[in-house]
N, C-alpha and C. Protein backbone atom coordinates (compact mmCIF):
# COMPACT_ATOMS: atom_id res chain seq x y z
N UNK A 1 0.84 -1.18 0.00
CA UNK A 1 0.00 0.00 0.00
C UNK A 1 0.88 1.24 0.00
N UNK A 2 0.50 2.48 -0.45
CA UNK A 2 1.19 3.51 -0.84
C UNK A 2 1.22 3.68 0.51
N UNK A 3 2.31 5.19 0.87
CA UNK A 3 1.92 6.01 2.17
C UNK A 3 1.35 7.05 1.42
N UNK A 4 0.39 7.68 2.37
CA UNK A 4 -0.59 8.86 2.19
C UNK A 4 -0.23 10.20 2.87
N UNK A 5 -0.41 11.48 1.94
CA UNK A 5 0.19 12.54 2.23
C UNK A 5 -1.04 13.37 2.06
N UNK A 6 -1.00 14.17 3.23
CA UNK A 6 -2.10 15.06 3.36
C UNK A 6 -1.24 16.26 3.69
N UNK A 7 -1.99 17.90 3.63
CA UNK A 7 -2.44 18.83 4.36
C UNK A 7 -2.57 19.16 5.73
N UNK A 8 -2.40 19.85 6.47
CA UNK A 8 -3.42 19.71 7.97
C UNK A 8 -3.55 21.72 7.74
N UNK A 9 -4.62 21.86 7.76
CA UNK A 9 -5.07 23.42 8.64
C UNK A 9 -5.45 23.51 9.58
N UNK A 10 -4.52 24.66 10.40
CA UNK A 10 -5.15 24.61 11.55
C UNK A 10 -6.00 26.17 12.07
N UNK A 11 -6.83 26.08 12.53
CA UNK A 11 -7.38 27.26 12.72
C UNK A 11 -6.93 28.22 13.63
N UNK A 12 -7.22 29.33 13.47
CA UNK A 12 -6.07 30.29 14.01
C UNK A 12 -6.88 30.75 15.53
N UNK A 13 -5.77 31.17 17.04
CA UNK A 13 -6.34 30.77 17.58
C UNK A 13 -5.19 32.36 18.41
N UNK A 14 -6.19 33.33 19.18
CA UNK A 14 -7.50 33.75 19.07
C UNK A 14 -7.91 34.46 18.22
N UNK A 15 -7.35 34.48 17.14
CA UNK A 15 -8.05 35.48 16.11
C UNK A 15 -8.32 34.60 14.96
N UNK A 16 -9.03 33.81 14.57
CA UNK A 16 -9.19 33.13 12.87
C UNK A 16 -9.01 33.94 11.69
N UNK A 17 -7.48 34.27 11.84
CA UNK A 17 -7.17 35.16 10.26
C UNK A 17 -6.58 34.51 9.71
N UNK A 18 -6.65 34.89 7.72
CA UNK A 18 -6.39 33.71 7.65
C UNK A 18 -4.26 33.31 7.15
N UNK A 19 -3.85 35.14 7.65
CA UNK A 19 -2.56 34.82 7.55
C UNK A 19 -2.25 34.14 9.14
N UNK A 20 -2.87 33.50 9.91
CA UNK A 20 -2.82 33.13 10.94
C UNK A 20 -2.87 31.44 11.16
N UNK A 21 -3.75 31.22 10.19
CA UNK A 21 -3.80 29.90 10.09
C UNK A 21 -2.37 29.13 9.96
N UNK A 22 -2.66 27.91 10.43
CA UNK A 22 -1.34 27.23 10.54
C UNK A 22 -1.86 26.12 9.80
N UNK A 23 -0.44 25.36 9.20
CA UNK A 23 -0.55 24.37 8.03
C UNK A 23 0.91 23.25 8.53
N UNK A 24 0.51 22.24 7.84
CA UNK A 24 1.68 21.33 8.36
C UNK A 24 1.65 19.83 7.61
N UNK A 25 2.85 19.24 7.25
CA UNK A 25 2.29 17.90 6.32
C UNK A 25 1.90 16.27 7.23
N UNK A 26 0.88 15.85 7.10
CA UNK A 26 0.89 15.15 7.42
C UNK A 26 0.94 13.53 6.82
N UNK A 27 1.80 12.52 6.89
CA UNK A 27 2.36 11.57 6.45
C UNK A 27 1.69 10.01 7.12
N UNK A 28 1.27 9.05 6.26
CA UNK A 28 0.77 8.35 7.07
C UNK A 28 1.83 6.81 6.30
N UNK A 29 2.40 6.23 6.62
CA UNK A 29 3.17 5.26 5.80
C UNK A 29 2.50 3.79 6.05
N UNK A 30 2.05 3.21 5.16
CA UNK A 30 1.89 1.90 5.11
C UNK A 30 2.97 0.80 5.65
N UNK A 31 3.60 1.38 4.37
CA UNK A 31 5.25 0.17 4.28
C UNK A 31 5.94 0.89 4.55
N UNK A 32 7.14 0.20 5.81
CA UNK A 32 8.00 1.43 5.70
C UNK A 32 9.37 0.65 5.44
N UNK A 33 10.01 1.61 4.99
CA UNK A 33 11.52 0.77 4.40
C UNK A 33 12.87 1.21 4.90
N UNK A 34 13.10 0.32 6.09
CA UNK A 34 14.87 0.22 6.76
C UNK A 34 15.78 0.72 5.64
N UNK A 35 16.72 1.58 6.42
CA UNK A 35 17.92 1.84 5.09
C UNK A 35 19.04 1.54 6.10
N UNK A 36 19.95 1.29 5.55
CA UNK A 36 21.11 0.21 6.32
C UNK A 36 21.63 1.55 7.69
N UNK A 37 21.84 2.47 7.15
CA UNK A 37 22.55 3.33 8.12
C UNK A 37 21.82 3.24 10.05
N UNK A 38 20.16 3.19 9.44
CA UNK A 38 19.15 2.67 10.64
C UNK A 38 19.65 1.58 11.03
N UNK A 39 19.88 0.24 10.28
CA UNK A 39 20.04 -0.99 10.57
C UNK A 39 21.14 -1.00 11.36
N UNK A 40 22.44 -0.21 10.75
CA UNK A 40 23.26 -0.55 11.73
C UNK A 40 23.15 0.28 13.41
N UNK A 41 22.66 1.21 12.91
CA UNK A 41 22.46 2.15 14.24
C UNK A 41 21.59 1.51 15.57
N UNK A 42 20.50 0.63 14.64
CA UNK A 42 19.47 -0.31 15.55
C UNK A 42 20.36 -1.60 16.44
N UNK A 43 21.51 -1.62 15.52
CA UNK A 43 22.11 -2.87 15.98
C UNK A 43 23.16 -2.80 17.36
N UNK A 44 23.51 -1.67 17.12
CA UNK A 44 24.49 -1.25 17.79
C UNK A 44 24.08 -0.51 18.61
N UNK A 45 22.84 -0.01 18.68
CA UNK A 45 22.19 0.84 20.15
C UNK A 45 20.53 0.77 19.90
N UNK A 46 20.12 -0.19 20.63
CA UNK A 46 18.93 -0.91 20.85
C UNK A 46 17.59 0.10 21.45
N UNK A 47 18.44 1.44 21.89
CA UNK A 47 17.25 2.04 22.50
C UNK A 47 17.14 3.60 21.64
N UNK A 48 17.98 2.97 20.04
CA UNK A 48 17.14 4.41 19.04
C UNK A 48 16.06 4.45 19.41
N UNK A 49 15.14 5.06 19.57
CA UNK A 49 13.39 5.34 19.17
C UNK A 49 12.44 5.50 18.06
N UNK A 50 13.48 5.86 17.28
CA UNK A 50 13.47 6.10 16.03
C UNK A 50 13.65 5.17 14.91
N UNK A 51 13.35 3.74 14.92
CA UNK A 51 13.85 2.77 13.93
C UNK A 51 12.92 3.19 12.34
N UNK A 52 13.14 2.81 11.65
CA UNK A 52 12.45 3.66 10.52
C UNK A 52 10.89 2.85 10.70
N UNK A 53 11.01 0.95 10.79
CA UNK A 53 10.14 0.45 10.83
C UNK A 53 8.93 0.51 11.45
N UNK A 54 9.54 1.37 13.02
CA UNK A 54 8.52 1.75 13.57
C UNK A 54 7.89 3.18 13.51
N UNK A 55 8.39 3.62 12.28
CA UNK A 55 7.07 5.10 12.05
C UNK A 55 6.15 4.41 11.12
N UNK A 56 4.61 4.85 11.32
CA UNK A 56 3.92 4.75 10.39
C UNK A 56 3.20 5.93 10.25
N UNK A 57 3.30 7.16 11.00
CA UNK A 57 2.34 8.60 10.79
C UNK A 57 3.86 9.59 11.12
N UNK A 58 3.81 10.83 10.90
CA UNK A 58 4.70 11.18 10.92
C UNK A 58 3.67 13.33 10.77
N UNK A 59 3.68 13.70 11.60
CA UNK A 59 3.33 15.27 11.44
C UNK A 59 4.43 16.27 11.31
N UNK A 60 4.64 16.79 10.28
CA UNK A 60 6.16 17.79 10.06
C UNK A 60 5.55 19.48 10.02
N UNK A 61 6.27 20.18 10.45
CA UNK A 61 5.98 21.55 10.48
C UNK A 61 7.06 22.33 11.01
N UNK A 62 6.38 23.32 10.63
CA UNK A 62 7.76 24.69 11.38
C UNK A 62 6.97 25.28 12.42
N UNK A 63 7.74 25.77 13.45
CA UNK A 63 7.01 25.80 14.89
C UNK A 63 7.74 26.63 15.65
N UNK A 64 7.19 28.34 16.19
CA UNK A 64 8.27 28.80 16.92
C UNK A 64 7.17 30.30 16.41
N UNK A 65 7.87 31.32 17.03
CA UNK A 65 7.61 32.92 16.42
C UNK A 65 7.88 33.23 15.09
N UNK A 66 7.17 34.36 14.46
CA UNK A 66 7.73 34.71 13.48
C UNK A 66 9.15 35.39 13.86
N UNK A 67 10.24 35.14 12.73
CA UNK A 67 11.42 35.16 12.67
C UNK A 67 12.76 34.11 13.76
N UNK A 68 11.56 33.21 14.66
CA UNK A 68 12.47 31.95 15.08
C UNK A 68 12.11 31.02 14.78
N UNK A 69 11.34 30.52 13.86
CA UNK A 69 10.18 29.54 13.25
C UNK A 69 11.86 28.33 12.92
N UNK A 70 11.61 27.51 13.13
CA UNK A 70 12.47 26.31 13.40
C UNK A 70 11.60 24.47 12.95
N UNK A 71 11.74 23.85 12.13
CA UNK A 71 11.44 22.82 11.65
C UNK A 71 11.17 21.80 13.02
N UNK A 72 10.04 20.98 13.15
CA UNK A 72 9.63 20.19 13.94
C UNK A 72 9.08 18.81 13.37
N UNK A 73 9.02 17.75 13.83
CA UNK A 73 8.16 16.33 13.27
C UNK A 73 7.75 15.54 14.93
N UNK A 74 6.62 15.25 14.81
CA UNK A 74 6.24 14.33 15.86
C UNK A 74 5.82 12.92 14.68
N UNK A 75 6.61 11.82 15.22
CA UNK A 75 5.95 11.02 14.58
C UNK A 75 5.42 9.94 15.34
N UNK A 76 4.42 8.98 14.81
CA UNK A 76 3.52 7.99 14.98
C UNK A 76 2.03 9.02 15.78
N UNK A 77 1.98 9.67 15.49
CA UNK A 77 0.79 10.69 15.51
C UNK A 77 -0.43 10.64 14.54
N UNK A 78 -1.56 10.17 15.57
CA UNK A 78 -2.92 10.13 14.95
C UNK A 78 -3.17 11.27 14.39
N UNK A 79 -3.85 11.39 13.19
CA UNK A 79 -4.25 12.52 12.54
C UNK A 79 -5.49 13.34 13.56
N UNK A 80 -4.91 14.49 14.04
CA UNK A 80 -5.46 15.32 14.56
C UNK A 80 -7.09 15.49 14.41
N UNK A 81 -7.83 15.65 15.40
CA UNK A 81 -9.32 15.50 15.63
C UNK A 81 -9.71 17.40 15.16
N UNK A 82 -10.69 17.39 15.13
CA UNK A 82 -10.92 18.91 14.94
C UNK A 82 -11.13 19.43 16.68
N UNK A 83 -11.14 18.91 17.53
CA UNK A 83 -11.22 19.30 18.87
C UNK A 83 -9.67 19.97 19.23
N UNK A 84 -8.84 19.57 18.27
CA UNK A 84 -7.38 19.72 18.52
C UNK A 84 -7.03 21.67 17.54
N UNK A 85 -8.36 21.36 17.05
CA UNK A 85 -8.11 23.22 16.33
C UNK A 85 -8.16 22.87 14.68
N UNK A 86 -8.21 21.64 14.18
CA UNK A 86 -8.09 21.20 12.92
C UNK A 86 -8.98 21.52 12.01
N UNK A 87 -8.69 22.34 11.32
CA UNK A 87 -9.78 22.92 10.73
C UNK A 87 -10.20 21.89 9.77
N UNK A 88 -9.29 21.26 8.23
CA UNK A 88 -9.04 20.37 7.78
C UNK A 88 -7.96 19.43 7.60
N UNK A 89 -7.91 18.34 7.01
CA UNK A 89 -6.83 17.79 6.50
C UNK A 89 -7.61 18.09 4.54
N UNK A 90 -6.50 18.04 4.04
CA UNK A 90 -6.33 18.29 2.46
C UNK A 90 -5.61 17.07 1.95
N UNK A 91 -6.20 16.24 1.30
CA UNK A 91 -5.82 15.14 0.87
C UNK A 91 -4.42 15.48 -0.69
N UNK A 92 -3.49 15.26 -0.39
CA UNK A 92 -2.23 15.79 -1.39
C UNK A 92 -2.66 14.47 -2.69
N UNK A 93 -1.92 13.41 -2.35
CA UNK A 93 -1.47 12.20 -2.97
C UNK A 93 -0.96 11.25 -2.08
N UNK A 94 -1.13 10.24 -2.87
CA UNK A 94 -0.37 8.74 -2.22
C UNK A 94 0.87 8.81 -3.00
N UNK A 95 2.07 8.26 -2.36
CA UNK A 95 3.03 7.77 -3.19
C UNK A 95 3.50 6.47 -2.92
N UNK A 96 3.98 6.62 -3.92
CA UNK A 96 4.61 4.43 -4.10
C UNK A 96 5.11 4.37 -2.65
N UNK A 97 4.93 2.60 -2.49
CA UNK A 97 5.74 2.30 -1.39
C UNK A 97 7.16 1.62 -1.79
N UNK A 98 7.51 2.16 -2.84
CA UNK A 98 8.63 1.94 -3.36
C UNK A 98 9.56 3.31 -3.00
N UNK A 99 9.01 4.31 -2.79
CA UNK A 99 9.96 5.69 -1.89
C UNK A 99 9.98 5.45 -0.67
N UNK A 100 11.64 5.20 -0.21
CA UNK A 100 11.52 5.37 1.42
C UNK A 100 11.41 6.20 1.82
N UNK A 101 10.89 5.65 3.21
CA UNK A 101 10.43 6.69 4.52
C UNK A 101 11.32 7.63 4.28
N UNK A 102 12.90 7.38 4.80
CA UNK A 102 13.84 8.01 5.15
C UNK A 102 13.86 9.21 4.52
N UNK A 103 14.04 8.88 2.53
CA UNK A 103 13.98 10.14 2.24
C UNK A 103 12.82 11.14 1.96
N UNK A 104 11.49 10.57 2.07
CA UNK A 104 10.88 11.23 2.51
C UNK A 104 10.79 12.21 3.85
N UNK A 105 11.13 12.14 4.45
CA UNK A 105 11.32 11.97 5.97
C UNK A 105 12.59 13.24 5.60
N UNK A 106 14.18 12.80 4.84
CA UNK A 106 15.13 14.04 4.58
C UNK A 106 14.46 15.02 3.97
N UNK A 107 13.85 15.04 2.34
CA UNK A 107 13.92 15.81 1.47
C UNK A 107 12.66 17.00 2.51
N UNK A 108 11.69 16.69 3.39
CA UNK A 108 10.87 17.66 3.75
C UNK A 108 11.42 17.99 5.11
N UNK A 109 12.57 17.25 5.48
CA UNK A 109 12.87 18.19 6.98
C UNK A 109 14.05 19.14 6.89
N UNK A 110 14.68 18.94 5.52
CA UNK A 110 15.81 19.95 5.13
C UNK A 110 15.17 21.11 4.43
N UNK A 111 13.94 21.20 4.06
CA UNK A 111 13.36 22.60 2.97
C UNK A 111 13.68 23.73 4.11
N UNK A 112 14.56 24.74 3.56
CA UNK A 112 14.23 25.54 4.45
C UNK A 112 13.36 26.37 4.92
N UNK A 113 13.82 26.89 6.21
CA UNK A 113 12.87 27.81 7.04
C UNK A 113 13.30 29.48 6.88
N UNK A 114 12.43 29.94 5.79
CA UNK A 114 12.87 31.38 5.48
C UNK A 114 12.10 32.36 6.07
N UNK A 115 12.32 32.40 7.40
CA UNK A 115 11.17 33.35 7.76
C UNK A 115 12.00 34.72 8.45
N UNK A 116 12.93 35.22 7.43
CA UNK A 116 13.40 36.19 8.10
C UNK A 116 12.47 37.55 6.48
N UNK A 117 11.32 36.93 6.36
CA UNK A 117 10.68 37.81 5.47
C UNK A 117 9.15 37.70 6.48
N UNK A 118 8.92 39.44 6.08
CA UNK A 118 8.11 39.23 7.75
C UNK A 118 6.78 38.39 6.95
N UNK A 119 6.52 38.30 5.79
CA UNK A 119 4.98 37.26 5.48
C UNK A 119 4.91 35.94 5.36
N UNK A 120 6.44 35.53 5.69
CA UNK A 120 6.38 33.80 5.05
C UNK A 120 6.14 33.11 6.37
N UNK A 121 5.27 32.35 6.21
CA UNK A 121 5.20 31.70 7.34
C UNK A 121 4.78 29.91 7.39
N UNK A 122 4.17 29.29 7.71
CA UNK A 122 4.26 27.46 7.50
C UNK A 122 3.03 27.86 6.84
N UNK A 123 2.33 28.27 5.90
CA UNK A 123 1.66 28.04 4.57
C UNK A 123 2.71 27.86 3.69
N UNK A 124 3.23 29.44 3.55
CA UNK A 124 4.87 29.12 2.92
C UNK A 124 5.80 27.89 2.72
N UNK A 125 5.81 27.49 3.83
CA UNK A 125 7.03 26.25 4.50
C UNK A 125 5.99 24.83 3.14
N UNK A 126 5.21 24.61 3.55
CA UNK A 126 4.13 24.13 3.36
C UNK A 126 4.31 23.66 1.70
N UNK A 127 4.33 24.73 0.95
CA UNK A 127 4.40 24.64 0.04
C UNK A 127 5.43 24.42 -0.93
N UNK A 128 6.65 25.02 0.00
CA UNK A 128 7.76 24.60 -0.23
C UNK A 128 8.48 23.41 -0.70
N UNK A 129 8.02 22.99 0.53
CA UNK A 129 8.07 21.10 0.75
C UNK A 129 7.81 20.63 -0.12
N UNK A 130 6.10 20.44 -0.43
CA UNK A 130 5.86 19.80 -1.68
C UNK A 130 6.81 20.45 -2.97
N UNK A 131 6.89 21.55 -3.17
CA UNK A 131 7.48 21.84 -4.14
C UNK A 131 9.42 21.04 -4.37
N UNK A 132 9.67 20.79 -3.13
CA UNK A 132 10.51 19.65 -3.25
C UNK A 132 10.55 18.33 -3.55
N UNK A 133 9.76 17.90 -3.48
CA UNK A 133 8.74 16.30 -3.10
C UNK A 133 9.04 16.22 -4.58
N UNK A 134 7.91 17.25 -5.47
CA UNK A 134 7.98 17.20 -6.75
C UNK A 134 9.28 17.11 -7.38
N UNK A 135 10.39 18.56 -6.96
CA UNK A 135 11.48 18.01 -7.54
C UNK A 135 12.11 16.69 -7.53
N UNK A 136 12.23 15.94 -6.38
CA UNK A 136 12.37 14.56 -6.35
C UNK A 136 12.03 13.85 -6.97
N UNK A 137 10.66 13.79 -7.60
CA UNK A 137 10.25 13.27 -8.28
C UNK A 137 8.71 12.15 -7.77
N UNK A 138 8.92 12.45 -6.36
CA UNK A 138 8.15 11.73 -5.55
C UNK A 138 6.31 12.31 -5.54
N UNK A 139 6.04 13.07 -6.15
CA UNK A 139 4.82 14.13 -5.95
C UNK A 139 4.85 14.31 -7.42
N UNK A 140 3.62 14.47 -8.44
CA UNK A 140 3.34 14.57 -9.70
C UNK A 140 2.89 16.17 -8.92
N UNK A 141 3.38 17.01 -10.00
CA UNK A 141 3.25 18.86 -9.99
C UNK A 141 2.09 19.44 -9.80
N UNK A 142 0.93 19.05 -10.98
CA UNK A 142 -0.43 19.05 -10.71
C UNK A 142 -1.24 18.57 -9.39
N UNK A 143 -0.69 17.31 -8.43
CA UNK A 143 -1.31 17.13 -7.39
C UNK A 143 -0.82 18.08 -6.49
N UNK A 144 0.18 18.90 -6.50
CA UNK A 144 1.14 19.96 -5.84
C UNK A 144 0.34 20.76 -6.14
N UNK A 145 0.02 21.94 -7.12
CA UNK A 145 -0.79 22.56 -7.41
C UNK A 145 -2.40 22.53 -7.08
N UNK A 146 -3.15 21.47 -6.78
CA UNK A 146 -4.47 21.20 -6.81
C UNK A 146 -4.47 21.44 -5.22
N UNK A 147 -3.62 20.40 -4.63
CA UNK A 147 -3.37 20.60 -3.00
C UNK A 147 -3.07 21.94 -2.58
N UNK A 148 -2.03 22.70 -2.88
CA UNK A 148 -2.30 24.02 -2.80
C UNK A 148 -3.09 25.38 -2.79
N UNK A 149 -4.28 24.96 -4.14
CA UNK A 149 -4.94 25.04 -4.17
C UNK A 149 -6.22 25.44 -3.33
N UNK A 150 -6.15 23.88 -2.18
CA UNK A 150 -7.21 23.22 -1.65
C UNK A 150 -7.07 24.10 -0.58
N UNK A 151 -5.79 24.01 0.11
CA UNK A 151 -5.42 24.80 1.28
C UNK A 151 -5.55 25.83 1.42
N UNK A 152 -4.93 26.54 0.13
CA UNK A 152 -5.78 28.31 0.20
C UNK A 152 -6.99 28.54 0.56
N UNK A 153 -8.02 27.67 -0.62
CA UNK A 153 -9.33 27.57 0.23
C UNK A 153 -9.86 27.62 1.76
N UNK A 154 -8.82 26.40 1.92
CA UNK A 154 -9.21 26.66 3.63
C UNK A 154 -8.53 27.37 4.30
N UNK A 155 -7.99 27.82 3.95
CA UNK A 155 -7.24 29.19 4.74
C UNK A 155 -8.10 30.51 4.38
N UNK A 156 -8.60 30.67 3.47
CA UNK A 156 -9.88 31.52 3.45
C UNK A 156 -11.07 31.36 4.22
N UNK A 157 -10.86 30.54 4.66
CA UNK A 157 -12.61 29.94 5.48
C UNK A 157 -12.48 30.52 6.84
N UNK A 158 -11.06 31.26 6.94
CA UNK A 158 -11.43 31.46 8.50
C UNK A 158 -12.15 32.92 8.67
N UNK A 159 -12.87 32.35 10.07
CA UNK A 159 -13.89 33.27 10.45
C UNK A 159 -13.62 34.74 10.47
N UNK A 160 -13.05 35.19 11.68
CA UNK A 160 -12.93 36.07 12.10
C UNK A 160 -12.21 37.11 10.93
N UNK A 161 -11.65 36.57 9.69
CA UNK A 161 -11.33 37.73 8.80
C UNK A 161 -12.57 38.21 8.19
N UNK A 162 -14.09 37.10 8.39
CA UNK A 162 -15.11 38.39 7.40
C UNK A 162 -15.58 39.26 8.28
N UNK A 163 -15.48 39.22 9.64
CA UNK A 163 -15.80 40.07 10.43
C UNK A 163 -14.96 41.44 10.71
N UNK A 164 -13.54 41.20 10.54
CA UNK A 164 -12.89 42.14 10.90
C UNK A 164 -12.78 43.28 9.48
């Protein structure tokens, strides 16, 4: 089975604007695939936490103030409830389970974090990513685009900007 790549919005909290909203990828892996460097690391120190085999969800984001915004991942994480502030998840694409975890896992935790521009923020980050994914080759461009798309949408939905 592929792993599945979503979206997450989160609603903005106390003001629902929608440069406020927060966004983040969320990763769900079927199969996941050991790469030797794990193997030996597993072998030789038994209390990694981190074995590749045992991620199967994985939440990545940038996390911090504007202008200390710093890359984060919690993984084996249930996809967030809307009680948790979730506005949506945005369904991206599946990709083969022929791409490992791992570099899935590198190519979106190295995109950088450019937030020394005061508007970029993890929509930005967000998009970034995928826009790496694609270069990889791992993400077809159009599902990059459509997902993007999707998210704007819901980043428009928040409340408190038709009021203000």
């Amino acid at each position: 089975m592929p792993s599945k790549l979503s979206i997450l919005v989160f609603v903005a909290s106390p003001l629902d604007f929608a440069r406020y909203r927060h966004a983040a990828l969320y990763f769900e892996f079927e199969k996941t695939h050991s790469n030797v460097q794990i193997e030996k690391t597993v072998r030789f120190n038994e209390s990694v936490a981190e074995r590749e085999d045992d991620i199967k969800s994985s939440v990545m984001e940038v996390v911090g103030s504007p202008g200390f915004l710093s890359f984060y991942e919690r993984v084996n994480t249930d996809l967030p409830a809307a009680a948790t502030g979730l506005a949506k998840a945005v369904f991206v694409s599946s990709i083969p389970d022929t791409v490992p975890v791992s570099s899935l896992r590198a190519i979106v935790s190295e995109t950088p974090v450019d937030d020394l521009e005061g508007d970029w923020n993890s929509q930005n980050w967000v998009g970034d990513a995928l826009g790496r994914l694609v270069t990889a080759g791992y993400l077809d461009a159009a599902d990059k685009e459509r997902a993007v798309d999707d998210m704007v949408d819901v980043i428009l939905e928040a409340k408190d900007e038709e009021t203000a």
